[in-house]
ModelCIF file with pLDDT and N, C-alpha, C, O atoms, coordinates in Angstrom:
data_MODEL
#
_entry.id   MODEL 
#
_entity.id                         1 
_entity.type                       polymer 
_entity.pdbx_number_of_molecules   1 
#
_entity_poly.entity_id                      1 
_entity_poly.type                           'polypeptide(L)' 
_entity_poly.nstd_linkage                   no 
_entity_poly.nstd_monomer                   no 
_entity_poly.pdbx_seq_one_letter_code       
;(UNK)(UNK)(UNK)(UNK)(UNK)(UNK)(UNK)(UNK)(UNK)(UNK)(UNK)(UNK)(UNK)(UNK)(UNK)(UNK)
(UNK)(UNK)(UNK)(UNK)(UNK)(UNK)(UNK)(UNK)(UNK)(UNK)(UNK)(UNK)(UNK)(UNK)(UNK)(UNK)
(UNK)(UNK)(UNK)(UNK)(UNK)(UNK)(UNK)(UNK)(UNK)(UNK)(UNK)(UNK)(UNK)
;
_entity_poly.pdbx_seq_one_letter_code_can   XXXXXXXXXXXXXXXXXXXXXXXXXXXXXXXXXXXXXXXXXXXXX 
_entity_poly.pdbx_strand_id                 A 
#
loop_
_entity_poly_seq.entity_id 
_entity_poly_seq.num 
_entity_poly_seq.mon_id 
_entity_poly_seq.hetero 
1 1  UNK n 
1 2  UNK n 
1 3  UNK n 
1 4  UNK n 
1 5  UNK n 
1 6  UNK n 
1 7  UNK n 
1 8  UNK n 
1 9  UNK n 
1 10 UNK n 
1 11 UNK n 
1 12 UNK n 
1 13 UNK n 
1 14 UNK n 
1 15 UNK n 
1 16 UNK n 
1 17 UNK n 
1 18 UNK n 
1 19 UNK n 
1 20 UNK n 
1 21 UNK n 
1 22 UNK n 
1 23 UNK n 
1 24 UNK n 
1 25 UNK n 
1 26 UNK n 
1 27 UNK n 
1 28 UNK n 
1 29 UNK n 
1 30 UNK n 
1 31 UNK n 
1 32 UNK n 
1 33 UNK n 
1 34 UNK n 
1 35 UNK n 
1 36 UNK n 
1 37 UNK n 
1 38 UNK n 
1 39 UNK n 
1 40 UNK n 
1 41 UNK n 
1 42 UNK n 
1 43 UNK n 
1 44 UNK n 
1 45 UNK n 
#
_struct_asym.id          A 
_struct_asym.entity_id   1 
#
loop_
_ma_qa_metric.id 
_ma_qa_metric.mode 
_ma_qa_metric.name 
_ma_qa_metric.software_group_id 
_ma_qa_metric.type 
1 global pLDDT . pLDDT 
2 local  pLDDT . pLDDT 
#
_ma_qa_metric_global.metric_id      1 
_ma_qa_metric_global.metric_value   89.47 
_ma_qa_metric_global.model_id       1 
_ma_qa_metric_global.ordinal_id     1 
#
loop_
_ma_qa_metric_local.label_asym_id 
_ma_qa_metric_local.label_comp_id 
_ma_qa_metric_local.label_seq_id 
_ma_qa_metric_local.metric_id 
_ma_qa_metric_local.metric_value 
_ma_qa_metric_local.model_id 
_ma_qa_metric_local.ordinal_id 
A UNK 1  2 98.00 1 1  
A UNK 2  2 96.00 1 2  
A UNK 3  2 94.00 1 3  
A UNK 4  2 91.00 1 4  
A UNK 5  2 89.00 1 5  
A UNK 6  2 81.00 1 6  
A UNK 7  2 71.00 1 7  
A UNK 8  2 63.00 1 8  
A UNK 9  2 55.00 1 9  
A UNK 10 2 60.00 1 10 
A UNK 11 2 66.00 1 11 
A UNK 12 2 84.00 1 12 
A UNK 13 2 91.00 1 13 
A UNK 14 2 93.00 1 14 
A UNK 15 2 96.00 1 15 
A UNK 16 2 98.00 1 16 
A UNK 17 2 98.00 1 17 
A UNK 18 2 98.00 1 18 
A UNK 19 2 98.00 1 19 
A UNK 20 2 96.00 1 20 
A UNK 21 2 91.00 1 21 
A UNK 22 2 93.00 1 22 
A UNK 23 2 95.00 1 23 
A UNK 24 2 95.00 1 24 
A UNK 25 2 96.00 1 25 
A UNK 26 2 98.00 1 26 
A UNK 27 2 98.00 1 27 
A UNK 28 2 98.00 1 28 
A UNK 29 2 98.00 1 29 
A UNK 30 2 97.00 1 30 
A UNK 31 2 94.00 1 31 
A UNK 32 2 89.00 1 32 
A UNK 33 2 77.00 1 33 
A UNK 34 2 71.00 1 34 
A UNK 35 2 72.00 1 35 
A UNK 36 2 80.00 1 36 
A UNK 37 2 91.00 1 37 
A UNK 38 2 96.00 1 38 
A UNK 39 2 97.00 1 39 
A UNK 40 2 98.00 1 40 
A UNK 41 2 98.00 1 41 
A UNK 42 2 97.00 1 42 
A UNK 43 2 97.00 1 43 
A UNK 44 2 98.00 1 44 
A UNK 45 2 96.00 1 45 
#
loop_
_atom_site.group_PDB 
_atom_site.id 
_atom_site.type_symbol 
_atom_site.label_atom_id 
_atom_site.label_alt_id 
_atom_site.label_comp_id 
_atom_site.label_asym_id 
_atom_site.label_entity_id 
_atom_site.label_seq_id 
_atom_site.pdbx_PDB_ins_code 
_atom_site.Cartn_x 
_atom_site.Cartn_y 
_atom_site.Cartn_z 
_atom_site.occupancy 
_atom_site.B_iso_or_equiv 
_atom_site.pdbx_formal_charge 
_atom_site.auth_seq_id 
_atom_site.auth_comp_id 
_atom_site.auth_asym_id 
_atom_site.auth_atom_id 
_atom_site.pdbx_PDB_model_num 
ATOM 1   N N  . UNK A 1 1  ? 6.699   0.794   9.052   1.00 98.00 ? 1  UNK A N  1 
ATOM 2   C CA . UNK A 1 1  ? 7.703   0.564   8.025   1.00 98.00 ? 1  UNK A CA 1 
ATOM 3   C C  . UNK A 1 1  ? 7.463   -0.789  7.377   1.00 98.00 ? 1  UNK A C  1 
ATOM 4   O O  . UNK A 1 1  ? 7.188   -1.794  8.032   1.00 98.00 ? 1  UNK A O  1 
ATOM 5   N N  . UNK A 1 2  ? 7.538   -0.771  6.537   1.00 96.00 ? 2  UNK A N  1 
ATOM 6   C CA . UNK A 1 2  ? 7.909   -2.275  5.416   1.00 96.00 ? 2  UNK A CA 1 
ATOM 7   C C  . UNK A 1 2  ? 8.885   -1.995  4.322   1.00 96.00 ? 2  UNK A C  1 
ATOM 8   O O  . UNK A 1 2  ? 8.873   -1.283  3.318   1.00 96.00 ? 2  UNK A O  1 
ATOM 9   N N  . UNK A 1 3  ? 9.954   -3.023  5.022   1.00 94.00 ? 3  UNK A N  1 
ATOM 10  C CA . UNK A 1 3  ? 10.838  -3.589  4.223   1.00 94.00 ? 3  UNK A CA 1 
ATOM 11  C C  . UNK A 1 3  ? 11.012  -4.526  3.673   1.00 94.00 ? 3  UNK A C  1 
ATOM 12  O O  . UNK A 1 3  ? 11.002  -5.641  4.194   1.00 94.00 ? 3  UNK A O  1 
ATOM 13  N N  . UNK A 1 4  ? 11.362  -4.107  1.608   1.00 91.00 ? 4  UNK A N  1 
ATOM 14  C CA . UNK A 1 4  ? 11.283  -5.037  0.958   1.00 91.00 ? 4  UNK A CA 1 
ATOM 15  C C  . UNK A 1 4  ? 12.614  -5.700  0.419   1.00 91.00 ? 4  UNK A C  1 
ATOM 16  O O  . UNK A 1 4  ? 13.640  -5.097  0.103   1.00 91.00 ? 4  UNK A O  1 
ATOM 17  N N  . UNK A 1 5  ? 12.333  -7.419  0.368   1.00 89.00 ? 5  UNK A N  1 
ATOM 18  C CA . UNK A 1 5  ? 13.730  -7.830  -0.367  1.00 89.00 ? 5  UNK A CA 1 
ATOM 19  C C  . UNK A 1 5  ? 13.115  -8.856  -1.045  1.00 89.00 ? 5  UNK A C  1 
ATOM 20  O O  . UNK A 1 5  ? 11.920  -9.146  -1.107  1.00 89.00 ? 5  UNK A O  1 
ATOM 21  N N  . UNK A 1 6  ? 14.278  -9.476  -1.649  1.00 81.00 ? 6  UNK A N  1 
ATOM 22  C CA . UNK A 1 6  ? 14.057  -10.602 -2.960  1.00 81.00 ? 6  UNK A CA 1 
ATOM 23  C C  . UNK A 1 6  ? 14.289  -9.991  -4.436  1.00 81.00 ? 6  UNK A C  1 
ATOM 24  O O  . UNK A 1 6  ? 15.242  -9.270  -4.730  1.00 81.00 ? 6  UNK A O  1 
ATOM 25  N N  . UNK A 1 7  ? 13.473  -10.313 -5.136  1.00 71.00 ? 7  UNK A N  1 
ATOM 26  C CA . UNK A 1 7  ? 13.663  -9.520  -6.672  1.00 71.00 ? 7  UNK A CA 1 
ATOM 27  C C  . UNK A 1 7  ? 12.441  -8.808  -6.989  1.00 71.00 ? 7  UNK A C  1 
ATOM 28  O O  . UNK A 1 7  ? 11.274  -9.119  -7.228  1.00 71.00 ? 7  UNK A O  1 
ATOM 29  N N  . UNK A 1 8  ? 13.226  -7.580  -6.891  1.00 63.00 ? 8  UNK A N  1 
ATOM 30  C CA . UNK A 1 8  ? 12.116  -6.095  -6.298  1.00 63.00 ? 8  UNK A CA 1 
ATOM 31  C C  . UNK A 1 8  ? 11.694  -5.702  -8.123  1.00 63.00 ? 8  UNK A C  1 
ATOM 32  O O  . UNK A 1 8  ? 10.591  -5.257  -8.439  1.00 63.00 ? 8  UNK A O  1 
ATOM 33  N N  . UNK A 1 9  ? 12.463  -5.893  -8.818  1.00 55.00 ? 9  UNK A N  1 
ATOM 34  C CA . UNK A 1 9  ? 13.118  -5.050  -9.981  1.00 55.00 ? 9  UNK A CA 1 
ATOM 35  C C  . UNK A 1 9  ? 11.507  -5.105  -10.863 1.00 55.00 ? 9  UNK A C  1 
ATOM 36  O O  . UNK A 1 9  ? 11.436  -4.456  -11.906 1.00 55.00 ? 9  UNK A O  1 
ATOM 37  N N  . UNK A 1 10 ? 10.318  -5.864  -10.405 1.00 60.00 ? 10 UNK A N  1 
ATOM 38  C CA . UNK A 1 10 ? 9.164   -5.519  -11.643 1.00 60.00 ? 10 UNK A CA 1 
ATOM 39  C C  . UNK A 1 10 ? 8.322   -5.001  -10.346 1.00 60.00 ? 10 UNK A C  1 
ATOM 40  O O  . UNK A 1 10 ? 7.114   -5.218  -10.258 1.00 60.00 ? 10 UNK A O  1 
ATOM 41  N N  . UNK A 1 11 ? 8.984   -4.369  -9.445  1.00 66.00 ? 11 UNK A N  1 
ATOM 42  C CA . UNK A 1 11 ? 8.150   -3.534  -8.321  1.00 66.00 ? 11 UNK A CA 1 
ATOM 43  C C  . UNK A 1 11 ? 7.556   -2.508  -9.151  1.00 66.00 ? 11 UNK A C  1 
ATOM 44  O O  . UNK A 1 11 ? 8.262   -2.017  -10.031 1.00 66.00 ? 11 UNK A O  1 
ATOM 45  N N  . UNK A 1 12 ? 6.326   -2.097  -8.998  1.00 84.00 ? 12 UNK A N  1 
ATOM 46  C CA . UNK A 1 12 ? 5.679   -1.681  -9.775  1.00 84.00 ? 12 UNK A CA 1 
ATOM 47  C C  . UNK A 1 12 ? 5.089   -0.118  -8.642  1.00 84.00 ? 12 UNK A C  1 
ATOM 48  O O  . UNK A 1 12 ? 5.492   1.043   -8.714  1.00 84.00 ? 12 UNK A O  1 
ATOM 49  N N  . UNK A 1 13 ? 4.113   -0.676  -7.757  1.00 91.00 ? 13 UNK A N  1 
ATOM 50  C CA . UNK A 1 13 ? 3.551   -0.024  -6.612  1.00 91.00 ? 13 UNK A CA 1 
ATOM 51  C C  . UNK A 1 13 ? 3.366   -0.753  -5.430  1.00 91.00 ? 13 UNK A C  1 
ATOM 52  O O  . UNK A 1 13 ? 3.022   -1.930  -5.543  1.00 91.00 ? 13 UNK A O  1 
ATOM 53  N N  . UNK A 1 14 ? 3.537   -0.250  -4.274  1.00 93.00 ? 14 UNK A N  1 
ATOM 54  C CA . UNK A 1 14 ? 3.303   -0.881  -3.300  1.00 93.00 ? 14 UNK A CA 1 
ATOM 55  C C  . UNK A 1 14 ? 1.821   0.083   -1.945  1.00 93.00 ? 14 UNK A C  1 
ATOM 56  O O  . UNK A 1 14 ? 1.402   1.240   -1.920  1.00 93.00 ? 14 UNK A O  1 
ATOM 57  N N  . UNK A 1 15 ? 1.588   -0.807  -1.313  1.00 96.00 ? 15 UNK A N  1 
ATOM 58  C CA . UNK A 1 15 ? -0.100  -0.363  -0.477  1.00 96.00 ? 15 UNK A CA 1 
ATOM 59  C C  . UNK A 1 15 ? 0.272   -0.663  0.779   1.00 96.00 ? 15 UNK A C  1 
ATOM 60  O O  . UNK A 1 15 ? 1.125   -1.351  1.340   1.00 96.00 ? 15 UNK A O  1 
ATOM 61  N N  . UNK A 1 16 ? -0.902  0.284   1.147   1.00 98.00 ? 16 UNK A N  1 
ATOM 62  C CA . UNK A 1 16 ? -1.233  -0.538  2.354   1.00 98.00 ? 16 UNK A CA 1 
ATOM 63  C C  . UNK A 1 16 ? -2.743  -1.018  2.887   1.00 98.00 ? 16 UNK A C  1 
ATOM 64  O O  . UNK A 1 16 ? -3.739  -0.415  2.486   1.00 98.00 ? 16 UNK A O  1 
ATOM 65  N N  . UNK A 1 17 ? -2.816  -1.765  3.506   1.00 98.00 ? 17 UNK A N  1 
ATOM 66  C CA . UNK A 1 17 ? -4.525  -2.547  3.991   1.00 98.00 ? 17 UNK A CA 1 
ATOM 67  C C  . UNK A 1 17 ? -4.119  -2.402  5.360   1.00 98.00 ? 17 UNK A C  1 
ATOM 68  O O  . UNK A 1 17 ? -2.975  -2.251  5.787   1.00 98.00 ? 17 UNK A O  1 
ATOM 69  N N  . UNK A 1 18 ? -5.603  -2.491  6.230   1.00 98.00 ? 18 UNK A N  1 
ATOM 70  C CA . UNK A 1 18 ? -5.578  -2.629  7.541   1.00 98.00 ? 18 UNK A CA 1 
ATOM 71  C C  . UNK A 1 18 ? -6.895  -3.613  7.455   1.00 98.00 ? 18 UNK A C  1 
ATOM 72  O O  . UNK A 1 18 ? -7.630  -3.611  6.467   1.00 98.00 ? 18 UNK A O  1 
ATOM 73  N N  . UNK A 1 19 ? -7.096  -4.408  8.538   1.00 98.00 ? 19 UNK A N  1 
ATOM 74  C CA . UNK A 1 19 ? -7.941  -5.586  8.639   1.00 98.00 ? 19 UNK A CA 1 
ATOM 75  C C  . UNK A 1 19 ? -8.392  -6.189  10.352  1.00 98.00 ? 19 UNK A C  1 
ATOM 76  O O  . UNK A 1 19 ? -7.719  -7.010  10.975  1.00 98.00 ? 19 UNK A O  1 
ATOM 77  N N  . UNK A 1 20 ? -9.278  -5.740  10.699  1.00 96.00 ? 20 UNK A N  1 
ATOM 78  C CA . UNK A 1 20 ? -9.486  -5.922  11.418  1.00 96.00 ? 20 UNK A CA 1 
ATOM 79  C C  . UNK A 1 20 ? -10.433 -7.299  12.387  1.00 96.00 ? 20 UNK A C  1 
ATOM 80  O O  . UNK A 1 20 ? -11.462 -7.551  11.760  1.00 96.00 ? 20 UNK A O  1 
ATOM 81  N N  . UNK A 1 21 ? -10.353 -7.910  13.288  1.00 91.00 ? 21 UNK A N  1 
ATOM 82  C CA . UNK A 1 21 ? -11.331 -9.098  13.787  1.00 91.00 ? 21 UNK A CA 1 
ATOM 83  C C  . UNK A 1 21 ? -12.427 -9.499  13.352  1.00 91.00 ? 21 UNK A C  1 
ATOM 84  O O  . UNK A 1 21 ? -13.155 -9.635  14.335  1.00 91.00 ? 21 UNK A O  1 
ATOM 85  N N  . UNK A 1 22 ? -13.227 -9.898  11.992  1.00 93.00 ? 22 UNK A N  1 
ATOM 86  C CA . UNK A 1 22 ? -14.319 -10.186 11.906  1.00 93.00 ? 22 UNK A CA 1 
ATOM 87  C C  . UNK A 1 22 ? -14.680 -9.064  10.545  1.00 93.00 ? 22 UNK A C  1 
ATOM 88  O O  . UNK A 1 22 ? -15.664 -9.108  9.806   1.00 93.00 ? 22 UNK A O  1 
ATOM 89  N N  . UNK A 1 23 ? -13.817 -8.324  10.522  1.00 95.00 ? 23 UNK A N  1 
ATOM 90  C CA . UNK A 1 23 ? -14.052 -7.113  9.331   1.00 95.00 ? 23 UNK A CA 1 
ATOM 91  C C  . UNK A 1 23 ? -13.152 -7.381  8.192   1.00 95.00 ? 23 UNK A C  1 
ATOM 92  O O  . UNK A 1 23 ? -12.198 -8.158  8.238   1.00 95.00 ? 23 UNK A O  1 
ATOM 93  N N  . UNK A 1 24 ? -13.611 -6.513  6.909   1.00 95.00 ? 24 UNK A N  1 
ATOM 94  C CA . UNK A 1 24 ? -13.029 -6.897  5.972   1.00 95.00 ? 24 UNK A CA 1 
ATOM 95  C C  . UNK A 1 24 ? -12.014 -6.197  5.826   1.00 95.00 ? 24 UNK A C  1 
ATOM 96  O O  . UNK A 1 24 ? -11.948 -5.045  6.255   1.00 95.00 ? 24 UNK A O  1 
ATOM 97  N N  . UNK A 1 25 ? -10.981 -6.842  5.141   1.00 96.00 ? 25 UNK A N  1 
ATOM 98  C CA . UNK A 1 25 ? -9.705  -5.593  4.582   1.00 96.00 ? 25 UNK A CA 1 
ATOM 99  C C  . UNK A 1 25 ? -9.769  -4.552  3.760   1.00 96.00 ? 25 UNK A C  1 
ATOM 100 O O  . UNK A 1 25 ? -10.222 -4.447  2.620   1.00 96.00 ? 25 UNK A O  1 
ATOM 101 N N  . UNK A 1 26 ? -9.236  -3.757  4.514   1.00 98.00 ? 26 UNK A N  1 
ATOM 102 C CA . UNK A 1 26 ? -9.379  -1.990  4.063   1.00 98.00 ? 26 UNK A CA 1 
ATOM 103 C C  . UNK A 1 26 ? -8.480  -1.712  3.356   1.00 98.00 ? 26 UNK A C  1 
ATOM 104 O O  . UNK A 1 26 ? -7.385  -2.205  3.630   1.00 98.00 ? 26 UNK A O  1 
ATOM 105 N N  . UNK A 1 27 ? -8.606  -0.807  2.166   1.00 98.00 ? 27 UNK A N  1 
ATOM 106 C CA . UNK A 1 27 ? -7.841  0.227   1.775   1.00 98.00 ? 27 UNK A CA 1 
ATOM 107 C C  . UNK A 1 27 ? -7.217  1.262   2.442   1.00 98.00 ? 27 UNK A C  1 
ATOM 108 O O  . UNK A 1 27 ? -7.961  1.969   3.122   1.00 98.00 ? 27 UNK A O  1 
ATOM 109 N N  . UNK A 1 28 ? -6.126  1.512   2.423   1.00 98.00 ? 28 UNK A N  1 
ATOM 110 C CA . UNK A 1 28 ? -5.582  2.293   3.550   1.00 98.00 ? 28 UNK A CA 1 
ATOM 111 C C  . UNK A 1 28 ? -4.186  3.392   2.499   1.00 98.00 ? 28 UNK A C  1 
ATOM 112 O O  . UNK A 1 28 ? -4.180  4.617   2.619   1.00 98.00 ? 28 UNK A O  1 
ATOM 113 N N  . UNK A 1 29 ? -3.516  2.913   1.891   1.00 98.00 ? 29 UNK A N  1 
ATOM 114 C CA . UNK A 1 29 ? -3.071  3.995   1.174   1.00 98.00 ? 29 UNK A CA 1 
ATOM 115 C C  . UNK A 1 29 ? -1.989  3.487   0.100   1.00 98.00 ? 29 UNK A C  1 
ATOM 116 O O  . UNK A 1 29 ? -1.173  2.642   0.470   1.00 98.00 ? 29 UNK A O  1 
ATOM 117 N N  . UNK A 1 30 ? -1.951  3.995   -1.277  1.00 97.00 ? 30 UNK A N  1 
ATOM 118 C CA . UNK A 1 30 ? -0.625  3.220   -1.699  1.00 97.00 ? 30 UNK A CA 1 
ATOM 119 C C  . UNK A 1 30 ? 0.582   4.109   -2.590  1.00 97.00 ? 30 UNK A C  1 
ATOM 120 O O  . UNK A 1 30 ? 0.329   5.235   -3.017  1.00 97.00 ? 30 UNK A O  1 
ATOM 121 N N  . UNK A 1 31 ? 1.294   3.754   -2.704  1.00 94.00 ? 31 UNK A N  1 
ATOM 122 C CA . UNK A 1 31 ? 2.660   4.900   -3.805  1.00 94.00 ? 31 UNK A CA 1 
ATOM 123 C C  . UNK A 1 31 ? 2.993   3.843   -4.972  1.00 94.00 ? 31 UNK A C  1 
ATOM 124 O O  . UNK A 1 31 ? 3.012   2.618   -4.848  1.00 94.00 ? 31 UNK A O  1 
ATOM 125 N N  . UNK A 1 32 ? 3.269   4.652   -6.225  1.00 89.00 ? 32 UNK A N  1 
ATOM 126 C CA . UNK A 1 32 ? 3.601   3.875   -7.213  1.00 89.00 ? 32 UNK A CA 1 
ATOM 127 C C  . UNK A 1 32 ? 5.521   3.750   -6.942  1.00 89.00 ? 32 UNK A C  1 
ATOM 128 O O  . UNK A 1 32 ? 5.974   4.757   -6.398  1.00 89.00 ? 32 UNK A O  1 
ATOM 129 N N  . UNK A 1 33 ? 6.291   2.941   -7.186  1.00 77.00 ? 33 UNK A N  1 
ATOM 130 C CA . UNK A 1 33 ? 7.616   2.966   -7.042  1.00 77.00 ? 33 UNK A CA 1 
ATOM 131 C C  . UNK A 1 33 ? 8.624   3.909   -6.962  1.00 77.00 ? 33 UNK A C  1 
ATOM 132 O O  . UNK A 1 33 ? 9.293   4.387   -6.046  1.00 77.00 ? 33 UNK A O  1 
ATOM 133 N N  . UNK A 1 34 ? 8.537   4.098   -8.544  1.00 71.00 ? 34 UNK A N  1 
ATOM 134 C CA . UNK A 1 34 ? 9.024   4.873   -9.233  1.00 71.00 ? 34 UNK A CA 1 
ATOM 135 C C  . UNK A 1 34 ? 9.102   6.192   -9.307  1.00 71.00 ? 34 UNK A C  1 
ATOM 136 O O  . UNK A 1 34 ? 10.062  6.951   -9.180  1.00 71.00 ? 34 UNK A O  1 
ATOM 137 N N  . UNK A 1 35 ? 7.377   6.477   -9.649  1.00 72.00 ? 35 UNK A N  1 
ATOM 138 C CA . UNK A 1 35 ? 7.303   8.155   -9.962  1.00 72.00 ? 35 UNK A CA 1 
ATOM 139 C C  . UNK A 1 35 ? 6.364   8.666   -8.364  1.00 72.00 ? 35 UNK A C  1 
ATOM 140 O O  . UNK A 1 35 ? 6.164   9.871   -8.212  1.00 72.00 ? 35 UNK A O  1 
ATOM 141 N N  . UNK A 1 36 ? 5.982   7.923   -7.551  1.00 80.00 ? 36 UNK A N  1 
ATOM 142 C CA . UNK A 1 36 ? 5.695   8.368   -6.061  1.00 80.00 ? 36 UNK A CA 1 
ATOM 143 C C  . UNK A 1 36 ? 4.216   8.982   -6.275  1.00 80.00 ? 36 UNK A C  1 
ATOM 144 O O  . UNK A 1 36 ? 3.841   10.056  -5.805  1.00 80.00 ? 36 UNK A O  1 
ATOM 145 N N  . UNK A 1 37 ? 3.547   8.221   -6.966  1.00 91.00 ? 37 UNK A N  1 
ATOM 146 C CA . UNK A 1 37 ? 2.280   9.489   -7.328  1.00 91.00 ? 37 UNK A CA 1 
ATOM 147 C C  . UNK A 1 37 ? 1.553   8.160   -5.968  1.00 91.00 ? 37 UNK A C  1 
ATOM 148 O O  . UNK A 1 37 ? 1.990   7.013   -6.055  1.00 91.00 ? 37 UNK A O  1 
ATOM 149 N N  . UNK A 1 38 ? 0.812   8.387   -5.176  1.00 96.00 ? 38 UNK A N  1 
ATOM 150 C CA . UNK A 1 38 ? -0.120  8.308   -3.792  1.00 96.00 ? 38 UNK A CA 1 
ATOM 151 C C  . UNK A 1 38 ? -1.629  8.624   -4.009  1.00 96.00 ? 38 UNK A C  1 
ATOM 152 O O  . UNK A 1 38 ? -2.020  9.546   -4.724  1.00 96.00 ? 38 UNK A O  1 
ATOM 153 N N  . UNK A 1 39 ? -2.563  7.641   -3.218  1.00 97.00 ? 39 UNK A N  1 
ATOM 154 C CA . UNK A 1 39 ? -3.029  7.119   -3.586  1.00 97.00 ? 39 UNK A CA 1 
ATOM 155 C C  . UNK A 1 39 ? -3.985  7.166   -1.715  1.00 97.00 ? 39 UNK A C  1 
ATOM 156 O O  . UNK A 1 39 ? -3.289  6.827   -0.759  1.00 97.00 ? 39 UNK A O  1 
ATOM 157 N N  . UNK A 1 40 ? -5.298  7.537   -1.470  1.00 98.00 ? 40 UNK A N  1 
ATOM 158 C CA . UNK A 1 40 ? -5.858  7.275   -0.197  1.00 98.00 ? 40 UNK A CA 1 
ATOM 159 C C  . UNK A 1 40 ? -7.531  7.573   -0.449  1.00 98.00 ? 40 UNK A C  1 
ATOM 160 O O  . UNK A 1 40 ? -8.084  8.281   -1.290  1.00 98.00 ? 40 UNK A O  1 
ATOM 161 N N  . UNK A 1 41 ? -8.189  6.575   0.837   1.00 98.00 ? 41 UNK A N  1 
ATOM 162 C CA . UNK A 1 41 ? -9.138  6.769   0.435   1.00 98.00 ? 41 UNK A CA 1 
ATOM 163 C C  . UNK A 1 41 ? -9.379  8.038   1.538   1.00 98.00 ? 41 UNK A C  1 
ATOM 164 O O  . UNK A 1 41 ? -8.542  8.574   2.264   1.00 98.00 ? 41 UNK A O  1 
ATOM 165 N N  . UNK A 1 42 ? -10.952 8.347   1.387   1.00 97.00 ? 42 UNK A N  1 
ATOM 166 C CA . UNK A 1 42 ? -11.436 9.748   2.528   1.00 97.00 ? 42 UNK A CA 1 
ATOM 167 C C  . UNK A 1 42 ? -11.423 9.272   3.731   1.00 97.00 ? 42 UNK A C  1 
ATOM 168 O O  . UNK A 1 42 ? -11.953 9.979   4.587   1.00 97.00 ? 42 UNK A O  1 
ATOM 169 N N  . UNK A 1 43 ? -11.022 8.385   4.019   1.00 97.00 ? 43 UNK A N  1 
ATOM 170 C CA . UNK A 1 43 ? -11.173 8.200   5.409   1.00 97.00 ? 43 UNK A CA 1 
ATOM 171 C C  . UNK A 1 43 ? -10.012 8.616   6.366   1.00 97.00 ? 43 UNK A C  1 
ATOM 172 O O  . UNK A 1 43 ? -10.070 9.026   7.525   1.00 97.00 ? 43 UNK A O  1 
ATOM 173 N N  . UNK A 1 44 ? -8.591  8.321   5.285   1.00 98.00 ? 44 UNK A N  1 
ATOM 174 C CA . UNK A 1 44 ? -7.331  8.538   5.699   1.00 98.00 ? 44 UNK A CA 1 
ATOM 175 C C  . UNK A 1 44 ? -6.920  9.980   5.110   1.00 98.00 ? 44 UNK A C  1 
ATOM 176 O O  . UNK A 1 44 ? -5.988  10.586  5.638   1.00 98.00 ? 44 UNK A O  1 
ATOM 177 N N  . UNK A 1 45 ? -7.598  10.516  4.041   1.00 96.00 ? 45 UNK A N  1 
ATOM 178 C CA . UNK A 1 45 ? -6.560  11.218  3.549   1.00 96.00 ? 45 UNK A CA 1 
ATOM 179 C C  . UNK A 1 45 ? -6.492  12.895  4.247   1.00 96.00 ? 45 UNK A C  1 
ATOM 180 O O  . UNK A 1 45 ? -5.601  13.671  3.903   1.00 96.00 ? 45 UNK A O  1 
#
């Protein structure tokens, strides 16, 4: 889960990354706000 606060209102889309010890940060999956259109690469989807 991630929960968001502050001033959300030019929230646009939100992601996710995973990152591991010595490795670079991954793409992992994201949703646009609003209209929910999703977003993954082949590894996850």
């Amino acid at each position: 889960s991630c929960a968001a606060s502050g001033r959300t209102l030019r929230s646009s889309a939100m992601g996710w990354f995973r990152q591991a010890p010595g490795k670079e940060r991954e793409f992992v999956a994201a949703i646009s706000w609003g209209g929910g259109s999703t977003y993954y690469p082949d590894s996850v989807k």
